[in-house]
N, C-alpha and C. Protein backbone atom coordinates (compact mmCIF):
# COMPACT_ATOMS: atom_id res chain seq x y z
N UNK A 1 101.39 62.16 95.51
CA UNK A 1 100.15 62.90 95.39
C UNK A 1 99.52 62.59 94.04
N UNK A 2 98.16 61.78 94.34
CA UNK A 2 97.49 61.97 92.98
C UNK A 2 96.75 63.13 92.39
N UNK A 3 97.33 63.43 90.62
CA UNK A 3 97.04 64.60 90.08
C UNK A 3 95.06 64.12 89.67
N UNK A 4 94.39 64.75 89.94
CA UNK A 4 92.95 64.31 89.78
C UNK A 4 92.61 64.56 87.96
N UNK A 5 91.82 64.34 87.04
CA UNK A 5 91.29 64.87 86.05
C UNK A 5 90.74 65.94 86.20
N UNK A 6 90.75 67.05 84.88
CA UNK A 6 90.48 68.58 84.51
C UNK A 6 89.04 68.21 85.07
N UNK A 7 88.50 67.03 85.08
CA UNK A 7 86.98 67.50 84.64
C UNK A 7 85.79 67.43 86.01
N UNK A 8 86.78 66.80 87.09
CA UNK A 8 86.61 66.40 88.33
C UNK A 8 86.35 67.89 88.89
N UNK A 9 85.03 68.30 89.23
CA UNK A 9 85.32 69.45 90.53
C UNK A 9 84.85 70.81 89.55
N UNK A 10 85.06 70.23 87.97
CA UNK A 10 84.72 71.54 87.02
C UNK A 10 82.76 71.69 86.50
N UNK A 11 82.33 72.93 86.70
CA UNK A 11 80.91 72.58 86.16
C UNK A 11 81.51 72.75 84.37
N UNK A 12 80.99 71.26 83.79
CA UNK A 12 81.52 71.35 82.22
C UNK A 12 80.67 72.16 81.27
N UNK A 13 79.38 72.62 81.52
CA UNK A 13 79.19 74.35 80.92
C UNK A 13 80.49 75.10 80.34
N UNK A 14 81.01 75.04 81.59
CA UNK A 14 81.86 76.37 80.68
C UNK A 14 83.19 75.52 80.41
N UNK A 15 83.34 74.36 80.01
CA UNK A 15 84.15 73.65 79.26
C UNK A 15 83.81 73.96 77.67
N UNK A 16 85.16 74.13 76.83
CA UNK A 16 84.89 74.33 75.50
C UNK A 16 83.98 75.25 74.69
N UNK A 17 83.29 74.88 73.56
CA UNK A 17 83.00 76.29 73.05
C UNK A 17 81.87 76.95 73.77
N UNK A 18 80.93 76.42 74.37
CA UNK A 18 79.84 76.32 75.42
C UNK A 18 80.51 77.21 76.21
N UNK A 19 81.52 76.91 76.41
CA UNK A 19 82.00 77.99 77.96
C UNK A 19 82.25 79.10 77.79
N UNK A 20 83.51 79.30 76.16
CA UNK A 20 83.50 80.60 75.72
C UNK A 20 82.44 81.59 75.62
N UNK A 21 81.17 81.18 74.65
CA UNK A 21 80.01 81.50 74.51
C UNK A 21 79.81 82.35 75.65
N UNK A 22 79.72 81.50 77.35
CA UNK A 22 79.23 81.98 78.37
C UNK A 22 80.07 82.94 79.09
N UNK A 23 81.61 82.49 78.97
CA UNK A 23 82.52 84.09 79.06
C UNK A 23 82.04 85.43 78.30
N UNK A 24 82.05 85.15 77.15
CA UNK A 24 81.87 86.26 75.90
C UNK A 24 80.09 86.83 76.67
N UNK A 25 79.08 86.13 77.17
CA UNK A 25 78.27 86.88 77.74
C UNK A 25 78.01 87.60 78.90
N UNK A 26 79.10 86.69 79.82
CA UNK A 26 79.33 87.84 81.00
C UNK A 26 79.93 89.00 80.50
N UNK A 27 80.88 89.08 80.13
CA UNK A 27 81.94 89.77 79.62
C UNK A 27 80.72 91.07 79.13
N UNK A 28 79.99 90.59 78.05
CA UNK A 28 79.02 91.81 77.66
C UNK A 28 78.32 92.31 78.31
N UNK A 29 77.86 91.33 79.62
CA UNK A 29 76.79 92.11 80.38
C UNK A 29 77.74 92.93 81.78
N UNK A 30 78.78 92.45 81.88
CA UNK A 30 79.78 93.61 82.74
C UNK A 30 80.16 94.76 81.93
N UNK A 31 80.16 94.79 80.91
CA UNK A 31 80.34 95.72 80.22
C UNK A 31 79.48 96.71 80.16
N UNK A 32 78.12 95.97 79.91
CA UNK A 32 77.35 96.95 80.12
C UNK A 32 76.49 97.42 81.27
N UNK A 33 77.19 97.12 82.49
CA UNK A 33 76.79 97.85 83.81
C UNK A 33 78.05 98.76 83.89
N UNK A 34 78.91 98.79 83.44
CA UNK A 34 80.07 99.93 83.84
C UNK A 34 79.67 101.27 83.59
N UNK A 35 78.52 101.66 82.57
CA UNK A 35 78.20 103.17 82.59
C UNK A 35 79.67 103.87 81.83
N UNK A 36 79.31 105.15 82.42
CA UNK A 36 80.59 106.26 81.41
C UNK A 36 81.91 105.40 82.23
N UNK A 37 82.82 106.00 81.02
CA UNK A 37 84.31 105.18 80.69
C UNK A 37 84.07 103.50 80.73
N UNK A 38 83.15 102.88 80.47
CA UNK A 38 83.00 101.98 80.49
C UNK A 38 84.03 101.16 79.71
N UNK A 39 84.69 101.62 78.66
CA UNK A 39 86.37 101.10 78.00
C UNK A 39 87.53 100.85 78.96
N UNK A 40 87.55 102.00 79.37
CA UNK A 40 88.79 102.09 80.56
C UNK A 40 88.85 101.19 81.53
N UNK A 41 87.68 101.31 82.13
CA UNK A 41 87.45 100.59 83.68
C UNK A 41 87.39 98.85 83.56
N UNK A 42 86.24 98.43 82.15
CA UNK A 42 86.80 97.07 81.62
C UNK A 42 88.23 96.98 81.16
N UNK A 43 89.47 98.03 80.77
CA UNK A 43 90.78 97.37 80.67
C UNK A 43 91.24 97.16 81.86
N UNK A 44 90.87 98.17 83.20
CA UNK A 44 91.59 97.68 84.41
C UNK A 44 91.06 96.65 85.15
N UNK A 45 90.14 96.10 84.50
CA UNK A 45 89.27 94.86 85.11
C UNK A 45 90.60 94.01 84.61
N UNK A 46 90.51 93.68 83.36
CA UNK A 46 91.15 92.68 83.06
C UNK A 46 92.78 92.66 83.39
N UNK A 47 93.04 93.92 83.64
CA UNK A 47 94.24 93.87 84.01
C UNK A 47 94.72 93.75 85.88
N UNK A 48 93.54 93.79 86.20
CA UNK A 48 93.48 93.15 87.76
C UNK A 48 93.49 91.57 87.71
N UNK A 49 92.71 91.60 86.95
CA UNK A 49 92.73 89.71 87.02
C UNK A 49 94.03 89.03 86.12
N UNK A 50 94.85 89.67 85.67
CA UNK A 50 96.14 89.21 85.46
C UNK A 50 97.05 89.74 85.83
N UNK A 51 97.09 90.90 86.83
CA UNK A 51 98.44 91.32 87.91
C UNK A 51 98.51 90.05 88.92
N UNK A 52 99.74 90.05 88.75
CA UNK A 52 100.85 89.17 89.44
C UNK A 52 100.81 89.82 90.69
N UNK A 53 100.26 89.16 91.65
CA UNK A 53 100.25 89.65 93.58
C UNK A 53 99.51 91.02 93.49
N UNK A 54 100.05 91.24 95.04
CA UNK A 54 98.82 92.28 94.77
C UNK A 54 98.75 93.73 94.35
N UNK A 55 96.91 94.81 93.66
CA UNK A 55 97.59 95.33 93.57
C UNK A 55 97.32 96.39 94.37
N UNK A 56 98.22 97.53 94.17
CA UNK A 56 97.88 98.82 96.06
C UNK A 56 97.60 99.89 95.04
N UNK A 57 97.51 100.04 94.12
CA UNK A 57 96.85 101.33 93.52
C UNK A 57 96.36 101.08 92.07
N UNK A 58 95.44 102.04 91.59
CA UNK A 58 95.10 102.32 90.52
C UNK A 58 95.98 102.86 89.57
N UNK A 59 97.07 103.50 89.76
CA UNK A 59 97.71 103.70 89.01
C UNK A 59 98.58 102.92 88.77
N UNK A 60 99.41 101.81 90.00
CA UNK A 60 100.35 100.94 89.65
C UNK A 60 99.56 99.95 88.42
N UNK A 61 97.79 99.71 88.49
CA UNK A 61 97.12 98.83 87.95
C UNK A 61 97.56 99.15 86.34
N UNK A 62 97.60 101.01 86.13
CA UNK A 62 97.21 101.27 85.15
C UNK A 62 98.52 101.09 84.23
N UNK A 63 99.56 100.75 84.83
CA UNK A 63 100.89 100.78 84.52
C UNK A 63 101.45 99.28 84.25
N UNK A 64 100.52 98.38 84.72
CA UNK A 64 100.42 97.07 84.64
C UNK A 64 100.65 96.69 83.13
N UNK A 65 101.15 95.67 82.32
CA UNK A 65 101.72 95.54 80.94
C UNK A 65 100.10 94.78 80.47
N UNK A 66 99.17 94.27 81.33
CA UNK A 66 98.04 94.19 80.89
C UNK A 66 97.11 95.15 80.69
N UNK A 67 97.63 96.38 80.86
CA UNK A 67 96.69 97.35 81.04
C UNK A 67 96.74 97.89 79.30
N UNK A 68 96.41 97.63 78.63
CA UNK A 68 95.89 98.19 77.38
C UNK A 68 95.45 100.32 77.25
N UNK A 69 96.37 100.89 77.21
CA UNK A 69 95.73 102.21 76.76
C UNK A 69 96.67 102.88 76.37
């Protein structure tokens, strides 16, 4: 099996500091549609997108070692 190049298949925007940039602005503008607890609900964001399989509750989420609180 040939392994293809990183750059094949990637839009290179969000390659390198360009890309960070464009993380760091989603990131602000999800932030700021969350409304009240808007802290909280962005830590269980991020801690959804790094639970391992899946997850079945909000509280298992909140118990998650990514879960920051």
């Amino acid at each position: 099996m040939d392994s293809l190049p990183l750059s094949d298949g990637i839009d290179q925007s969000f390659v390198g500091p360009a890309g960070l940039d464009r993380l760091r602005e989603f990131r602000g503008q999800l932030y700021g549609c969350l409304g009240r607890r808007a802290d909280e609900l962005f830590e269980l964001a991020d801690a959804l997108l790094c639970a391992e399989g899946p997850v079945r509750s909000l509280v298992g989420l909140c118990l998650a070692p990514e879960h920051r609180r």
